[in-house]
C-alpha atoms as a PDB file:
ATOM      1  CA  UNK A   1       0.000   0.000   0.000  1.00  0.00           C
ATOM      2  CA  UNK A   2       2.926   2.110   0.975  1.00  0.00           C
ATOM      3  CA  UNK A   3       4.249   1.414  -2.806  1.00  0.00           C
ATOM      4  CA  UNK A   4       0.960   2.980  -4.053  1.00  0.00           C
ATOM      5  CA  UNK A   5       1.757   6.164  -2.030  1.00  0.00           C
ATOM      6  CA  UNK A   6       5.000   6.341  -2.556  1.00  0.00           C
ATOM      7  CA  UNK A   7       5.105   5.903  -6.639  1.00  0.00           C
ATOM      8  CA  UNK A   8       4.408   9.190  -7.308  1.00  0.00           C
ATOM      9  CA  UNK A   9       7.259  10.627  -5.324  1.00  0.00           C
ATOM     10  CA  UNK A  10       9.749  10.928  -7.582  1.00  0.00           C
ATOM     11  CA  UNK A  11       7.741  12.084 -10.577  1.00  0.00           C
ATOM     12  CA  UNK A  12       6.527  15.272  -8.888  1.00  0.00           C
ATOM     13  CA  UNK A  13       9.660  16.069  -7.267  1.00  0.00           C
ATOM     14  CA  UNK A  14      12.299  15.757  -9.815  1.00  0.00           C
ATOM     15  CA  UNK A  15      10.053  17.264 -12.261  1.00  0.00           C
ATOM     16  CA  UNK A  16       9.309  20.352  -9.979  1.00  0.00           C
ATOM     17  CA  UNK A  17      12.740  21.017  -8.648  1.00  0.00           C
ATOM     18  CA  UNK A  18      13.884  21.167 -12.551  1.00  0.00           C
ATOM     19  CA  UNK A  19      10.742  23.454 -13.222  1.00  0.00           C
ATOM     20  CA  UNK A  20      11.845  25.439  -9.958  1.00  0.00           C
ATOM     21  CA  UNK A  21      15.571  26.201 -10.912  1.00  0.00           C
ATOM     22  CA  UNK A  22      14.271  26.923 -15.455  1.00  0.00           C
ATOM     23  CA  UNK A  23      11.913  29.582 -13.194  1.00  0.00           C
ATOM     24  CA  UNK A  24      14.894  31.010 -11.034  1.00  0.00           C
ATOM     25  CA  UNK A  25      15.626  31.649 -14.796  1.00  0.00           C
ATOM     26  CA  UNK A  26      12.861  33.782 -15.729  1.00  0.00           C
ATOM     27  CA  UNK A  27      12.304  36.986 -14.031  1.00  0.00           C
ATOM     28  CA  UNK A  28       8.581  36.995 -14.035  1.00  0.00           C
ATOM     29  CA  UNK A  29       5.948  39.579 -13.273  1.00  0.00           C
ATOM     30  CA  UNK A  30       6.624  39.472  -9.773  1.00  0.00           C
ATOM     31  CA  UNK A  31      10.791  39.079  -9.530  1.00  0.00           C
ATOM     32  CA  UNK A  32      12.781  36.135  -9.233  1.00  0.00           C
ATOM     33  CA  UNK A  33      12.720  36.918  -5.167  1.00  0.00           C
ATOM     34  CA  UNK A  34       8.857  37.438  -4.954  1.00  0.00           C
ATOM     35  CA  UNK A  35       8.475  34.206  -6.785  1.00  0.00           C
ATOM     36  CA  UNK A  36      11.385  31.710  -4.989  1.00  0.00           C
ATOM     37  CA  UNK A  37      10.128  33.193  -1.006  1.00  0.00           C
ATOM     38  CA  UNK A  38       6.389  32.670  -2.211  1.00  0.00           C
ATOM     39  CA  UNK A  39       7.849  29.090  -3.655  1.00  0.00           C
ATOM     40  CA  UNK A  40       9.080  27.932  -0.791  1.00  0.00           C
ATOM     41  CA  UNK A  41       6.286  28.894   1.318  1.00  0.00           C
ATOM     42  CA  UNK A  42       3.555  27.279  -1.339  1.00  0.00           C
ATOM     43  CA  UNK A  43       6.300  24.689  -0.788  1.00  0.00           C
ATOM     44  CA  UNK A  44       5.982  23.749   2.912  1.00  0.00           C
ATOM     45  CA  UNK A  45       1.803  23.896   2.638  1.00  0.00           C
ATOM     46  CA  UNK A  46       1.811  21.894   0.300  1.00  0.00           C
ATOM     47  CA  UNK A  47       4.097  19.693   1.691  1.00  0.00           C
ATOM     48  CA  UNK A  48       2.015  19.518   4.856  1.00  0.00           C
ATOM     49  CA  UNK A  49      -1.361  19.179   3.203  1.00  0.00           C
ATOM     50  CA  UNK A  50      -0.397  16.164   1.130  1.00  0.00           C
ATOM     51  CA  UNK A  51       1.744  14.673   4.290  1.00  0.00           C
ATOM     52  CA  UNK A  52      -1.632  15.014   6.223  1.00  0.00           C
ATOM     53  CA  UNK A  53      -4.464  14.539   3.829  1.00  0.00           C
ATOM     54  CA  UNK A  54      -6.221  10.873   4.130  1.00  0.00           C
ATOM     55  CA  UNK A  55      -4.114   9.906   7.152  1.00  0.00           C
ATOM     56  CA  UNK A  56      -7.586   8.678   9.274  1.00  0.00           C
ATOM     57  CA  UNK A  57      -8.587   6.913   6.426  1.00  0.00           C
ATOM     58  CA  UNK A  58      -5.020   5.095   6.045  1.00  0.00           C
ATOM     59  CA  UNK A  59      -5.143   4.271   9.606  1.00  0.00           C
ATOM     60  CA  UNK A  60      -8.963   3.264  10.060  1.00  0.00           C
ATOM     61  CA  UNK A  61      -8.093   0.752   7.515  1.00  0.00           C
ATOM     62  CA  UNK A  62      -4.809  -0.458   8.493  1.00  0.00           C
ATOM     63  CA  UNK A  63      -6.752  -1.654  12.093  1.00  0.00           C
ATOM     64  CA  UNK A  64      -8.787  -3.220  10.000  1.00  0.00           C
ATOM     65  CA  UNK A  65      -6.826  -5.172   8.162  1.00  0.00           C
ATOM     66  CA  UNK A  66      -7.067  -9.147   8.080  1.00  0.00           C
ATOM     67  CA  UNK A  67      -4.354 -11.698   6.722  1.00  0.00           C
ATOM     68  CA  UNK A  68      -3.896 -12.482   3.204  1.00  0.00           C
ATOM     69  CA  UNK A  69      -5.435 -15.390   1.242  1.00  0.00           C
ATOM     70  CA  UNK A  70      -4.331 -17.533  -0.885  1.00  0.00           C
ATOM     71  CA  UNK A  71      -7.331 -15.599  -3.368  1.00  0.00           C
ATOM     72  CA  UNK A  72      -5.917 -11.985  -3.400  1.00  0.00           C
ATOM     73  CA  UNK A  73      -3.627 -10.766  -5.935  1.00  0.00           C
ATOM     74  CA  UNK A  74      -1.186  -8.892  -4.809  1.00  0.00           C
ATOM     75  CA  UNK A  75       1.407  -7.378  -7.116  1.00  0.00           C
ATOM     76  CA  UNK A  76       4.897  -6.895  -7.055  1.00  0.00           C
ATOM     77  CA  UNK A  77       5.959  -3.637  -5.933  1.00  0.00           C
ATOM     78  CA  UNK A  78       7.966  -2.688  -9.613  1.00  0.00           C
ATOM     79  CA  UNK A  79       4.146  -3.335 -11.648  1.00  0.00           C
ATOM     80  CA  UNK A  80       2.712  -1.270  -8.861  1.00  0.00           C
ATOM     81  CA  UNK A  81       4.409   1.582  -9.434  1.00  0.00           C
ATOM     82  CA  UNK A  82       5.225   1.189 -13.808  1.00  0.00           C
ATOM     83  CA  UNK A  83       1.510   0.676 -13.680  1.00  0.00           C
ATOM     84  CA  UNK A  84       0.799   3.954 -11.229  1.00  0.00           C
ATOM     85  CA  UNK A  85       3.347   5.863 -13.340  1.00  0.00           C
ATOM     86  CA  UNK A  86       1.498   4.936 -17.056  1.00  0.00           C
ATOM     87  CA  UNK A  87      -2.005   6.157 -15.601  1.00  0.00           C
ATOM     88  CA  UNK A  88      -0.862   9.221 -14.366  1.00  0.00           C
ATOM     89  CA  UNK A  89       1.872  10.447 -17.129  1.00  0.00           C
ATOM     90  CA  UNK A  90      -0.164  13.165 -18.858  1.00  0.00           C
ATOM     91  CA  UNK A  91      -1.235  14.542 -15.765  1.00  0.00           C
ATOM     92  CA  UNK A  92       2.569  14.706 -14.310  1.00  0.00           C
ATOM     93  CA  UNK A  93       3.425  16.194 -17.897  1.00  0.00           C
ATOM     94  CA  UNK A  94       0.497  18.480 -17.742  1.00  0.00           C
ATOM     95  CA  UNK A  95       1.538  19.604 -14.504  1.00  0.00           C
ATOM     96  CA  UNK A  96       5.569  20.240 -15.205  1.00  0.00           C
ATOM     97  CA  UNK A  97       4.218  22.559 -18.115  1.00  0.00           C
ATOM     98  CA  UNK A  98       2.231  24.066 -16.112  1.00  0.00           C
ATOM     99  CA  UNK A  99       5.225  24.781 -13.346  1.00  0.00           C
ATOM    100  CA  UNK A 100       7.287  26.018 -16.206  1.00  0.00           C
ATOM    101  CA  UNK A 101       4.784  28.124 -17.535  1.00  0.00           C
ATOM    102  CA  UNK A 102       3.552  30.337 -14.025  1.00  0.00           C
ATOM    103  CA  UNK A 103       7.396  31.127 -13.743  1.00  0.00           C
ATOM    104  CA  UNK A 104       6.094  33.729 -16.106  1.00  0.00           C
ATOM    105  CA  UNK A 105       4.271  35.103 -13.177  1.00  0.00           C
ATOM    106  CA  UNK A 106       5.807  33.568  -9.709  1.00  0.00           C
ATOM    107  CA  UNK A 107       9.787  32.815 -11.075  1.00  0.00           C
ATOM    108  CA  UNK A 108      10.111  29.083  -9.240  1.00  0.00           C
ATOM    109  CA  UNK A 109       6.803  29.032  -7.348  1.00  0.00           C
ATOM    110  CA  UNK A 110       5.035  26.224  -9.441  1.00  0.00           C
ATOM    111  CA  UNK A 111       8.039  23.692  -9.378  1.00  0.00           C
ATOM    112  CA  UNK A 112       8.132  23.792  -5.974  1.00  0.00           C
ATOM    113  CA  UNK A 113       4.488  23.566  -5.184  1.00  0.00           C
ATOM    114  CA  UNK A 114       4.920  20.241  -7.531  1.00  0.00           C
ATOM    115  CA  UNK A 115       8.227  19.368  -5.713  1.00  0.00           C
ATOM    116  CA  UNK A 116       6.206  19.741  -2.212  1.00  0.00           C
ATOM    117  CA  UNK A 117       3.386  17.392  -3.557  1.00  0.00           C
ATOM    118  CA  UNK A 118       6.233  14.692  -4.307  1.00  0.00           C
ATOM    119  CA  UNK A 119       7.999  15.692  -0.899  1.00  0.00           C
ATOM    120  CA  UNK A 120       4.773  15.148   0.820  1.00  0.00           C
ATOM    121  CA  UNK A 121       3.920  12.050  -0.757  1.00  0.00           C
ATOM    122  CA  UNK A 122       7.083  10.486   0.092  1.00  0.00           C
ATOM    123  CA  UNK A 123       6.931  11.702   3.958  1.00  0.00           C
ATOM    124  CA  UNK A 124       3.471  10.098   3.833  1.00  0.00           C
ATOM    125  CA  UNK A 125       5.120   6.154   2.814  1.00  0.00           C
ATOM    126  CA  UNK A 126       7.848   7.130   5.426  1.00  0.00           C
ATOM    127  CA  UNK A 127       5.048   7.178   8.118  1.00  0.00           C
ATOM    128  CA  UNK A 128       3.190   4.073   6.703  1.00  0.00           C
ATOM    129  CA  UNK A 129       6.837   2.400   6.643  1.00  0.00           C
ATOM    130  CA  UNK A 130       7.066   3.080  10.271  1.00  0.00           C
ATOM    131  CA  UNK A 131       3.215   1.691  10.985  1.00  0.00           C
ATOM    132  CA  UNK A 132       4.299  -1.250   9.230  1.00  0.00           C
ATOM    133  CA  UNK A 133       7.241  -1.834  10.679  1.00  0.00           C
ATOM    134  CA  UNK A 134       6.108  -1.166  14.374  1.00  0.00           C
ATOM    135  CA  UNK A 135       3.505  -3.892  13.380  1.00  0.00           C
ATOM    136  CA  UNK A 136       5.457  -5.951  12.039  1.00  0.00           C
ATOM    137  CA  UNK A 137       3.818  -6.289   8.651  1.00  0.00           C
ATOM    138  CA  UNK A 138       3.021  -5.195   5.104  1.00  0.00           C
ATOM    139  CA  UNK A 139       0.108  -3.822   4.104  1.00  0.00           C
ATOM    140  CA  UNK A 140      -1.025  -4.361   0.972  1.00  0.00           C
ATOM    141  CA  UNK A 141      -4.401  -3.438  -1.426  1.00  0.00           C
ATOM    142  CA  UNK A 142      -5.876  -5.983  -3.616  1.00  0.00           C
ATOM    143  CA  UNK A 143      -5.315  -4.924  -6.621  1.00  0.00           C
ATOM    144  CA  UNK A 144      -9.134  -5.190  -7.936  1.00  0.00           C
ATOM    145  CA  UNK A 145      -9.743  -2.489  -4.981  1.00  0.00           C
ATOM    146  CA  UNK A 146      -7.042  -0.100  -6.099  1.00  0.00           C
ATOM    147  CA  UNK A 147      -9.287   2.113  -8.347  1.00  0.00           C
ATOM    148  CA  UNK A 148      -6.771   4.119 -10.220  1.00  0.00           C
ATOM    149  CA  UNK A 149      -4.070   4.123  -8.041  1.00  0.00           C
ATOM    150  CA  UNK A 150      -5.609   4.800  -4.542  1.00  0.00           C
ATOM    151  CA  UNK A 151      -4.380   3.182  -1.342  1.00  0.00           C
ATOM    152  CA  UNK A 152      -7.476   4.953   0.169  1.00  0.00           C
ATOM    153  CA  UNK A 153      -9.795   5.117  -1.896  1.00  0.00           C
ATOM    154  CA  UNK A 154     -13.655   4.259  -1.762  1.00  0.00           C
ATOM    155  CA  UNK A 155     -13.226   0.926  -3.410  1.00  0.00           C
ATOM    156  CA  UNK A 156     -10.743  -0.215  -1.042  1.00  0.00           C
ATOM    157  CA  UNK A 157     -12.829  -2.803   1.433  1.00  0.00           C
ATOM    158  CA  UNK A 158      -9.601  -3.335   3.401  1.00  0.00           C
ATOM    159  CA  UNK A 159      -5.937  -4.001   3.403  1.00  0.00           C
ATOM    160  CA  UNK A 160      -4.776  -7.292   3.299  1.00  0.00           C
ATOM    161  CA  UNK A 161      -1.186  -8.366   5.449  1.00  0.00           C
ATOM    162  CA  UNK A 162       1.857 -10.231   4.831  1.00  0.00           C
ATOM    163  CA  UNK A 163       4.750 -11.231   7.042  1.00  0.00           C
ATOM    164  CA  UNK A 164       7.613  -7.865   6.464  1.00  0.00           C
ATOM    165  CA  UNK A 165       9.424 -10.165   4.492  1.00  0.00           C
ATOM    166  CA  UNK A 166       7.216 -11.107   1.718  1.00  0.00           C
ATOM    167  CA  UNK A 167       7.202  -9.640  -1.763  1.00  0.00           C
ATOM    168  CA  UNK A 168      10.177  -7.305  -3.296  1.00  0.00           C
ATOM    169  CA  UNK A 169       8.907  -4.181  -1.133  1.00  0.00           C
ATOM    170  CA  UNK A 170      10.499  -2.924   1.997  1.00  0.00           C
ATOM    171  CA  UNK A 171       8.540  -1.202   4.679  1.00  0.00           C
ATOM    172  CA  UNK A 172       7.281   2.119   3.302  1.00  0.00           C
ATOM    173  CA  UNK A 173       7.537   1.211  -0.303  1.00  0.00           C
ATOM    174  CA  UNK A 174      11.193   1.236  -0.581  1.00  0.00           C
ATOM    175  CA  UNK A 175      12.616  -1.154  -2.636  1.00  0.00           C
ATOM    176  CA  UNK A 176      13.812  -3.950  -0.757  1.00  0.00           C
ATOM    177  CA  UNK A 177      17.704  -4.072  -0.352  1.00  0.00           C
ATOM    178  CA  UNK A 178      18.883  -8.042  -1.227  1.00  0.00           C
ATOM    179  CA  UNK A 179      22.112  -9.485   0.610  1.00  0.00           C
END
């Protein structure tokens, strides 16, 4: 589940800190300054709202989760996220143009209001990592549930549990290091 959350990480904030330093470029309506302070403080709101957005939900589910069957498909944590990645792609393009294109007005504000959402996202699998490792398990959505790409979504019944050693996912979505 933490895989879900975490997949979208990287393709907001590598995307928004490039579309935050071609904006320090451009000196915009309001000056580079203006834009960059106004940036960074879009950038730690955001970063906050997405950190904190859906967290009861997450949590009112994880209590509830039972065991996994030998019936639920659960994928491996690379097809999780190539699969995330493909659904959302014109949306994270849509969104880098649109970054670029407000340095026009705010020089660097819209790359880092993307690079917060990624930021946020990926502070978000840190805390599920720690859940699941303080219990002592994965958590994981069927993937029939996971409507679109959404850990939380209204489709999702329940998250199902493995032992923190199953599958090719670490706790929190990381990939899991082999020795």
């Amino acid at each position: 589940m933490a895989v879900i959350v975490r997949a979208g990480a990287a393709p907001l904030w590598w995307p928004g800190l490039l579309a935050a330093a071609v904006g320090a470029f451009v000196p915009g309506l309001t000056g580079r300054r203006i834009g960059l302070l106004a940036g960074a403080a879009l950038f730690l709101v955001v970063l906050g709202a997405v950190a904190l957005t859906r967290t009861g939900r997450y949590a009112e589910l994880a209590n509830g989760a039972t065991r996994a069957g030998r019936g639920d498909f659960l994928q491996d944590r690379d097809v999780t996220v190539r699969n995330w990645r493909r659904t959302y792609r014109w949306w994270l393009a849509g969104a880098f143009l649109v970054a670029v294109a407000s340095a026009y007005v705010l020089p660097g504000a819209g790359g880092l209001v993307l690079a917060g959402a990624g930021a946020g996202l990926w502070l978000k699998a840190v805390r599920l990592g720690q859940r699941e490792r303080r219990d002592d398990v994965l958590y994981w959505v069927r993937t029939d549930w996971a409507e679109r790409g959404r850990p939380a979504g209204g489709k999702v019944k329940g998250y199902r549990t493995t032992g923190p050693v199953a599958g090719d996912a670490a706790p929190g979505g990381a990939r899991r290091r082999r020795r």
